[in-house]
C-alpha atoms as a PDB file:
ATOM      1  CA  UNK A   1      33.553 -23.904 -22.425  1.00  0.00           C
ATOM      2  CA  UNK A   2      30.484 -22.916 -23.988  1.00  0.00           C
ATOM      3  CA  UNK A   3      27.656 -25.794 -24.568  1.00  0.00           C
ATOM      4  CA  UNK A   4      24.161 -25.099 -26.922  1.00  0.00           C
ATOM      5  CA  UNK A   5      21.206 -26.917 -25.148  1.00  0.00           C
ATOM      6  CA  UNK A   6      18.902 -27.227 -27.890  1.00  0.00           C
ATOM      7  CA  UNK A   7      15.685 -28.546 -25.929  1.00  0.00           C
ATOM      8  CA  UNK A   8      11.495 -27.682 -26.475  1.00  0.00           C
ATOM      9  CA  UNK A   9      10.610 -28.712 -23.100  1.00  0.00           C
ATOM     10  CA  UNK A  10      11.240 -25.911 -20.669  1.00  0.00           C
ATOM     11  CA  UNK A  11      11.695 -28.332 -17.599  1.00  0.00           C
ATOM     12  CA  UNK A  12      14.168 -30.446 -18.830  1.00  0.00           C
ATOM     13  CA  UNK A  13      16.185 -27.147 -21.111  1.00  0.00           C
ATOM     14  CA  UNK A  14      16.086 -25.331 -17.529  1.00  0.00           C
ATOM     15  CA  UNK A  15      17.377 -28.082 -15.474  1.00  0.00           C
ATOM     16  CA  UNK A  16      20.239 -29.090 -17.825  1.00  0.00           C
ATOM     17  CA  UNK A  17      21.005 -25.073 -17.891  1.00  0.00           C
ATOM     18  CA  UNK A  18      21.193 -25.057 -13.883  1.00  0.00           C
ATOM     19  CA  UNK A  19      22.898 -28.063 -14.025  1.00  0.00           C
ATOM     20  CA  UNK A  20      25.786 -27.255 -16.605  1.00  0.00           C
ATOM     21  CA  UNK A  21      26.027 -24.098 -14.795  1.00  0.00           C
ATOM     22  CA  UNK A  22      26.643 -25.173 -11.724  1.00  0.00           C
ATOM     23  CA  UNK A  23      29.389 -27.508 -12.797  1.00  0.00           C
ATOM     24  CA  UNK A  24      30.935 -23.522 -14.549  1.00  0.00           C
ATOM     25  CA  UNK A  25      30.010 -24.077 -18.293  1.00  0.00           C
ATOM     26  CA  UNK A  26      28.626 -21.290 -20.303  1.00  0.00           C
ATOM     27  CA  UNK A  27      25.234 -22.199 -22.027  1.00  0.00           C
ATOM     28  CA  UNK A  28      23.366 -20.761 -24.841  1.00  0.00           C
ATOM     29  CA  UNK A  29      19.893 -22.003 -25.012  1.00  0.00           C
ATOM     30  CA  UNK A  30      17.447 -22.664 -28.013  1.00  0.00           C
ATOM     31  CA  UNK A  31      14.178 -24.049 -27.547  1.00  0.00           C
ATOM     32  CA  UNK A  32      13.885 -25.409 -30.999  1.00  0.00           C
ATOM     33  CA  UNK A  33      15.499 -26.355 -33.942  1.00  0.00           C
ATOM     34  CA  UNK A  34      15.615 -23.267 -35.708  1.00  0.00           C
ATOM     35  CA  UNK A  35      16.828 -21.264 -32.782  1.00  0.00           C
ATOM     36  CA  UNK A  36      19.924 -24.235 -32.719  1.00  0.00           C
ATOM     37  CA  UNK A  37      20.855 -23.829 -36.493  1.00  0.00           C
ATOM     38  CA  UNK A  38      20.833 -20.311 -36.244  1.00  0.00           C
ATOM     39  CA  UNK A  39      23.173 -20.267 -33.245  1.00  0.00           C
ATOM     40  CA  UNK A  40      25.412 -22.146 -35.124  1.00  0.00           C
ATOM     41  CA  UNK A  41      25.593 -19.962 -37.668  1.00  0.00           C
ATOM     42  CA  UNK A  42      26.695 -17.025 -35.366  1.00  0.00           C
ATOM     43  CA  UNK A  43      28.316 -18.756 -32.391  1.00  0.00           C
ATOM     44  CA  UNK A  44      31.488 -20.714 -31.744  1.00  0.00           C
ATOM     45  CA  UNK A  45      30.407 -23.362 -29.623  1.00  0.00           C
ATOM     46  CA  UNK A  46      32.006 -26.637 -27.730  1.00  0.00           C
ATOM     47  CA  UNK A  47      29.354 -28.929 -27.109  1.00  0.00           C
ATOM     48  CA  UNK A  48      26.146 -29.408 -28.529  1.00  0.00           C
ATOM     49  CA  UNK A  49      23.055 -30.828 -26.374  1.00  0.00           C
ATOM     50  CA  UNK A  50      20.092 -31.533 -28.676  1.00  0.00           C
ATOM     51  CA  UNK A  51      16.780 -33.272 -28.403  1.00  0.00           C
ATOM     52  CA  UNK A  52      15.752 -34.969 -31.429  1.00  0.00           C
ATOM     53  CA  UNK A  53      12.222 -34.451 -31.857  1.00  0.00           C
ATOM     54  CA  UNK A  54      11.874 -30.404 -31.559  1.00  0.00           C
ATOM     55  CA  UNK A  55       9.676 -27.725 -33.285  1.00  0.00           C
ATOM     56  CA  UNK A  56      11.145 -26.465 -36.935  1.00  0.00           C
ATOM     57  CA  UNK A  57      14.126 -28.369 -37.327  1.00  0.00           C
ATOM     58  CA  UNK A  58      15.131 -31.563 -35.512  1.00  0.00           C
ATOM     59  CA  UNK A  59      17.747 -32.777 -33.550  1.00  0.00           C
ATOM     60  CA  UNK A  60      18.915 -35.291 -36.689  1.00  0.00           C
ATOM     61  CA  UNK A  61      18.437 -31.774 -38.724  1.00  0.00           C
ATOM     62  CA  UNK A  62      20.875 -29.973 -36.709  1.00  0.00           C
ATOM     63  CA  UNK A  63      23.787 -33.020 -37.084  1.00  0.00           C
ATOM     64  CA  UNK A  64      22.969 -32.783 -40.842  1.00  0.00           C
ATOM     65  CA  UNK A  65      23.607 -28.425 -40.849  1.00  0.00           C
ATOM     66  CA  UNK A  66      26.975 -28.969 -38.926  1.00  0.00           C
ATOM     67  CA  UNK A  67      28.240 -31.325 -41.746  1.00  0.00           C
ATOM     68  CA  UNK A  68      27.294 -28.503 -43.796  1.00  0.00           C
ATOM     69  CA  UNK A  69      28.984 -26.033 -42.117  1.00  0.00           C
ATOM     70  CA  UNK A  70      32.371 -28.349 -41.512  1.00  0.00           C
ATOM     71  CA  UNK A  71      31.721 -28.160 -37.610  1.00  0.00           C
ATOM     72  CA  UNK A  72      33.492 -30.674 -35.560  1.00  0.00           C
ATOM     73  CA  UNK A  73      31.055 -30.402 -32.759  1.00  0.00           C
ATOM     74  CA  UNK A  74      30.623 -33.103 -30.357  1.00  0.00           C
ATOM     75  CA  UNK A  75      26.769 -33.564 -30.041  1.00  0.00           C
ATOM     76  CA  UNK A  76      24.844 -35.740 -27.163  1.00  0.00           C
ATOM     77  CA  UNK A  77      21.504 -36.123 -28.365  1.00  0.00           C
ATOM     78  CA  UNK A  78      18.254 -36.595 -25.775  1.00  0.00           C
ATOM     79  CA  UNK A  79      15.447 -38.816 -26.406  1.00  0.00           C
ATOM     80  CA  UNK A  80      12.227 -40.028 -24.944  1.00  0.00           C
ATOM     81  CA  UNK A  81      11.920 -42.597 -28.030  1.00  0.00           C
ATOM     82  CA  UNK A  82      14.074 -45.693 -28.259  1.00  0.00           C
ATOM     83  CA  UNK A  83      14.005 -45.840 -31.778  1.00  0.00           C
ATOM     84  CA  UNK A  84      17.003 -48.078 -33.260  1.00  0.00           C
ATOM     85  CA  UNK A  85      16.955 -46.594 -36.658  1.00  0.00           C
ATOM     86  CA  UNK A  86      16.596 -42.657 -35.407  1.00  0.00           C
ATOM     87  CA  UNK A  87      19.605 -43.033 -32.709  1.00  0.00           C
ATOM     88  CA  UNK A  88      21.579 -45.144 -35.777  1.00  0.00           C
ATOM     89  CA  UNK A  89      20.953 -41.930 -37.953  1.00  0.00           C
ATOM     90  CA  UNK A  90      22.103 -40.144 -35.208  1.00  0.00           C
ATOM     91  CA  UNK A  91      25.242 -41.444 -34.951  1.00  0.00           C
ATOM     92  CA  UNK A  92      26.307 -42.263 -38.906  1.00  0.00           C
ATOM     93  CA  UNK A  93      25.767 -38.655 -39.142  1.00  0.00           C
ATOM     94  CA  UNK A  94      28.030 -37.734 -36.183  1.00  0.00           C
ATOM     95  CA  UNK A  95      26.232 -37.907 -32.699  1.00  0.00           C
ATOM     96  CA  UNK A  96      28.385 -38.551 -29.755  1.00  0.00           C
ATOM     97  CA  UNK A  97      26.348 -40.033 -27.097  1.00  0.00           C
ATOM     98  CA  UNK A  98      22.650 -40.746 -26.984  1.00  0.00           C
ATOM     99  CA  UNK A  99      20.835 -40.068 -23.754  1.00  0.00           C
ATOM    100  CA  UNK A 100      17.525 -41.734 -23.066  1.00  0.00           C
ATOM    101  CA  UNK A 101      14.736 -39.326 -21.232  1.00  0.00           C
ATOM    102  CA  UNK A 102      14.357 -39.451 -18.187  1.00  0.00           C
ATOM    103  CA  UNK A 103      18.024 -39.346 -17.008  1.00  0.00           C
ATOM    104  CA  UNK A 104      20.033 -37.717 -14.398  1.00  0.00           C
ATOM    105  CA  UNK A 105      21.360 -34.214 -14.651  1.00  0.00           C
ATOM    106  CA  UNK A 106      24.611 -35.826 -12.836  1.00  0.00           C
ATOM    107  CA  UNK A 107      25.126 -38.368 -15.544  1.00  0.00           C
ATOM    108  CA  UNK A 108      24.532 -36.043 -18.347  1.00  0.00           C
ATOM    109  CA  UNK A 109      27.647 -33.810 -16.636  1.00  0.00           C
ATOM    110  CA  UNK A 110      29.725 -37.283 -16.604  1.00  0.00           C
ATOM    111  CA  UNK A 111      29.195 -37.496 -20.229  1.00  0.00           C
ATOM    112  CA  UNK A 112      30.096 -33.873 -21.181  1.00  0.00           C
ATOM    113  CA  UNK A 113      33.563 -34.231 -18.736  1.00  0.00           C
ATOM    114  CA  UNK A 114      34.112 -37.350 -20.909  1.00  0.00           C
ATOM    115  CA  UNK A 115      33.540 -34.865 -24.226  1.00  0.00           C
ATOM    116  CA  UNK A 116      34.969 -31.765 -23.083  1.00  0.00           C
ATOM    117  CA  UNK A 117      38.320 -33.079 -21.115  1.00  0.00           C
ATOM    118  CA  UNK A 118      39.949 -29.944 -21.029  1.00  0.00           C
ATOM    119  CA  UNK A 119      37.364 -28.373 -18.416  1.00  0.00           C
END
């Protein structure tokens, strides 16, 4: 299984990608929007991680180009904001799960078992 961390903060984007190896995923990272989209465009992937709030394209921006492309990606979006209208967004346009920063790299594997079954 191969899961997109799309994530501006090296800290968090580097513990995730220890974390989700560990557990044996594959993981291609982007450390902004941009990067995301553009991975998209040339990858197959199964998961999506995404922050919202990222350099040159957001995570909200990133739900809107895989409704463009006809993706069927499940995306878990990560947040430091708890703002009701942004994670609403998120899911009308076809988020998952939310995640509220901080949270633990062991419940964040939880939820992509839940996703990704099959692993």
């Amino acid at each position: 299984m191969l899961i997109l961390i799309a994530e501006d903060d090296e800290l968090i984007l580097k513990t995730i990608e220890h974390k989700l190896i560990k557990e044996g995923y594959r993981v291609i990272l982007a450390r902004n929007g941009k990067e995301a989209i553009d991975t998209l465009n040339a990858k197959h992937v199964d998961l999506i991680i995404t922050d919202i709030m990222m350099p040159f394209a957001s995570g909200i921006e990133i739900l809107s180009a895989l409704k463009k492309f006809e993706k069927k990606i499940p995306v878990i979006m990560l947040s430091s904001m708890g703002q009701e209208e942004v994670i609403l967004e998120a899911f009308d346009l076809g988020a998952y799960d939310f995640v509220v920063k901080p949270f633990s790299p062991s419940e964040l594997a939880l939820r992509i078992r839940r996703l990704l079954p099959g692993k």
